[in-house]
C-alpha atoms as a PDB file:
ATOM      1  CA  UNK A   1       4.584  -8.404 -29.730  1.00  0.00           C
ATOM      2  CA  UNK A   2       2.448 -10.595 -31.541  1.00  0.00           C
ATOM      3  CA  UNK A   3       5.330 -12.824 -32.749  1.00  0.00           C
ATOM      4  CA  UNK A   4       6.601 -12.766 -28.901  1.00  0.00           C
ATOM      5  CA  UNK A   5       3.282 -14.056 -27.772  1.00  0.00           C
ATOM      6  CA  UNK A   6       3.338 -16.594 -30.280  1.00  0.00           C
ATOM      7  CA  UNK A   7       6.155 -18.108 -29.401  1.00  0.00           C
ATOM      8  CA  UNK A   8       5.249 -18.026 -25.550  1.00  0.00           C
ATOM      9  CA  UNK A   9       7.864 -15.310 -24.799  1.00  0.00           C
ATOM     10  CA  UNK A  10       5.010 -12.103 -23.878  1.00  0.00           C
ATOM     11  CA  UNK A  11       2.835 -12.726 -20.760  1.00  0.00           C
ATOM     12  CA  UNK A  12       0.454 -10.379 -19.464  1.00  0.00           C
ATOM     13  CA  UNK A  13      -0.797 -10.048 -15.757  1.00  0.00           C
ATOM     14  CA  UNK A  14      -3.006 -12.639 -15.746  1.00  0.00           C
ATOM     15  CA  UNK A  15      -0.354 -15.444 -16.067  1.00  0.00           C
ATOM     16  CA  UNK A  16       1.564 -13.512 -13.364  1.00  0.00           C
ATOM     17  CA  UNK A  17      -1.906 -13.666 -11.086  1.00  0.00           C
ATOM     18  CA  UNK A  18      -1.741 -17.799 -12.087  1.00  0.00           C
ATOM     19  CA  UNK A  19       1.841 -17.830 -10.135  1.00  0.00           C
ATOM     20  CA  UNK A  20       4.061 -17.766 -13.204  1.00  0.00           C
ATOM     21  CA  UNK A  21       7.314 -15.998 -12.597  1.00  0.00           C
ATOM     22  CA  UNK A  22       9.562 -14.381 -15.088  1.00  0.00           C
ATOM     23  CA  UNK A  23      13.114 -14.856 -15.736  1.00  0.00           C
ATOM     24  CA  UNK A  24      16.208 -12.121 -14.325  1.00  0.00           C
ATOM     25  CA  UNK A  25      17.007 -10.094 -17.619  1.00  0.00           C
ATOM     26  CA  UNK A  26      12.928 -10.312 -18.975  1.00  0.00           C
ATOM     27  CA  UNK A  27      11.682  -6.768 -20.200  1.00  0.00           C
ATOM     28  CA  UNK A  28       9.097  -5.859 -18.115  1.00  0.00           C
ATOM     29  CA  UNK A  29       6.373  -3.558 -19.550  1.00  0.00           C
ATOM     30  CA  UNK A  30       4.308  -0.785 -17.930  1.00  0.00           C
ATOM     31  CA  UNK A  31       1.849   1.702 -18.995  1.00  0.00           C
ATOM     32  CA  UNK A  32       1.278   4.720 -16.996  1.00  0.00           C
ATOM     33  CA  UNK A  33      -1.017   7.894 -17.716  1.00  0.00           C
ATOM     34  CA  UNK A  34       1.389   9.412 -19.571  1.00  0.00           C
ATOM     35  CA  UNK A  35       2.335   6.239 -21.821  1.00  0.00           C
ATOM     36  CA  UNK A  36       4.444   3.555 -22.162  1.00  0.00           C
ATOM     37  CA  UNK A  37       8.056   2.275 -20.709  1.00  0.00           C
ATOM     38  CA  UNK A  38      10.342  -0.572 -20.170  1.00  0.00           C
ATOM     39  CA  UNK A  39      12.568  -1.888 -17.573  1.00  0.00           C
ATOM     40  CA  UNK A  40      14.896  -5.001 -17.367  1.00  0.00           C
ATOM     41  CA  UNK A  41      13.823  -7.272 -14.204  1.00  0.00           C
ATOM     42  CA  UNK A  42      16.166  -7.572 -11.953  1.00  0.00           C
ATOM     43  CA  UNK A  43      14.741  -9.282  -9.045  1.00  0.00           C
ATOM     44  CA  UNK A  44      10.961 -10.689  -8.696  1.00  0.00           C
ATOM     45  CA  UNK A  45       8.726 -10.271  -5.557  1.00  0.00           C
ATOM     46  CA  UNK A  46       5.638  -8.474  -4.427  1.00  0.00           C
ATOM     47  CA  UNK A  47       7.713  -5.466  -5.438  1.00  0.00           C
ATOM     48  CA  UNK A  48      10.107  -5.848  -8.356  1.00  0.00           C
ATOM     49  CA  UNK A  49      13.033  -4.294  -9.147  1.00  0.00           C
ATOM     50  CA  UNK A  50      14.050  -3.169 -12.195  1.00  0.00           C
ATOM     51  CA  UNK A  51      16.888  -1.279 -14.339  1.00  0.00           C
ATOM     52  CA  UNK A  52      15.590   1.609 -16.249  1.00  0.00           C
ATOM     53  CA  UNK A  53      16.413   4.092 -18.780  1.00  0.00           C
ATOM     54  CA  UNK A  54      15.076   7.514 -19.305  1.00  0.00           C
ATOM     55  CA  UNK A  55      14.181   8.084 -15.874  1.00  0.00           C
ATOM     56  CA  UNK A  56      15.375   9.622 -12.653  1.00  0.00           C
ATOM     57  CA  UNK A  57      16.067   8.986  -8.922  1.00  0.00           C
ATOM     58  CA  UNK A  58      11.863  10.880  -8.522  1.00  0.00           C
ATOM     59  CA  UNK A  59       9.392   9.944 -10.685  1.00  0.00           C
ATOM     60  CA  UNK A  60      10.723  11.552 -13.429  1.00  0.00           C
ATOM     61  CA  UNK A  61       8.778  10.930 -16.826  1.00  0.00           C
ATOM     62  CA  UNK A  62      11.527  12.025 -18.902  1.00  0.00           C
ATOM     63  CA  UNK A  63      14.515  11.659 -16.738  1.00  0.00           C
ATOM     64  CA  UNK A  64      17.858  11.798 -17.734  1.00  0.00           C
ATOM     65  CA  UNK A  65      19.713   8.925 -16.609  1.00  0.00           C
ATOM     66  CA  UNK A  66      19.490   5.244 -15.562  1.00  0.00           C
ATOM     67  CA  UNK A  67      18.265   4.304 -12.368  1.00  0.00           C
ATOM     68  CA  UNK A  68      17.549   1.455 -10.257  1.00  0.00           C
ATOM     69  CA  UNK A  69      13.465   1.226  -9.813  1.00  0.00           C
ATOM     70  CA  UNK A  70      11.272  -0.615  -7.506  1.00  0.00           C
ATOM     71  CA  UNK A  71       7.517  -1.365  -8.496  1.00  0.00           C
ATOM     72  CA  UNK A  72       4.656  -3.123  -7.555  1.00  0.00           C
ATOM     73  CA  UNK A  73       3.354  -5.675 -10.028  1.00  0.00           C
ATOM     74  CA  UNK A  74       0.177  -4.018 -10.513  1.00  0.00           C
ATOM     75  CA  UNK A  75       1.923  -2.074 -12.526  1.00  0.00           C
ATOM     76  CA  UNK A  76       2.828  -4.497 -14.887  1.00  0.00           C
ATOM     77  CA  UNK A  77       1.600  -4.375 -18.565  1.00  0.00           C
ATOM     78  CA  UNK A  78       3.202  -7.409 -20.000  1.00  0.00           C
ATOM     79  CA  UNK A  79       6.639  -8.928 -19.906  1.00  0.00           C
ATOM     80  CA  UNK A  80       8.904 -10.580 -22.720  1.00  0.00           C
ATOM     81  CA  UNK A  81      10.478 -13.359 -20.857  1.00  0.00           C
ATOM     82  CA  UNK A  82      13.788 -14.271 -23.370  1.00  0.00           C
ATOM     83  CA  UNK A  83      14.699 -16.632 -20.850  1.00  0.00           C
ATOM     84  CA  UNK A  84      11.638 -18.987 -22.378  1.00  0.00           C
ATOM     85  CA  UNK A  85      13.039 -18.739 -25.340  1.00  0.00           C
END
């Protein structure tokens, strides 16, 4: 991530808390209790919603499909915006 970040593509939460807004298609980045996973933004909001693999239609940590997801920001790690690139 470091080359990411250097090139202005990773942003963490606190440029989301300064108003910046990611692109459709950015990988967004959470970290939960149990570790780490990845979605693709689809739409931006108060709640976002993202496509996701290794998941379920629950809360299932190790799911076994693709799903549709919708999460608050506070959940948000960091996200890879390849639309600044």
């Amino acid at each position: 991530m470091a080359d990411a970040g250097n090139r202005g593509l990773f942003k963490t939460h606190e440029d989301i808390n300064q108003g910046w807004i990611p692109n459709p298609g950015s990988l967004v980045i959470f970290h939960f209790n149990e570790g780490w996973h990845i979605g693709i933004l689809k739409t931006w909001g108060d709640t976002i919603t993202t496509i996701e693999g290794n998941t379920g239609i629950g809360n299932d940590r190790d799911g076994d499909g693709v799903a549709e997801k919708h999460r608050s920001q506070q959940l948000i790690y960091g996200i890879v915006d390849l639309g600044a690139y």
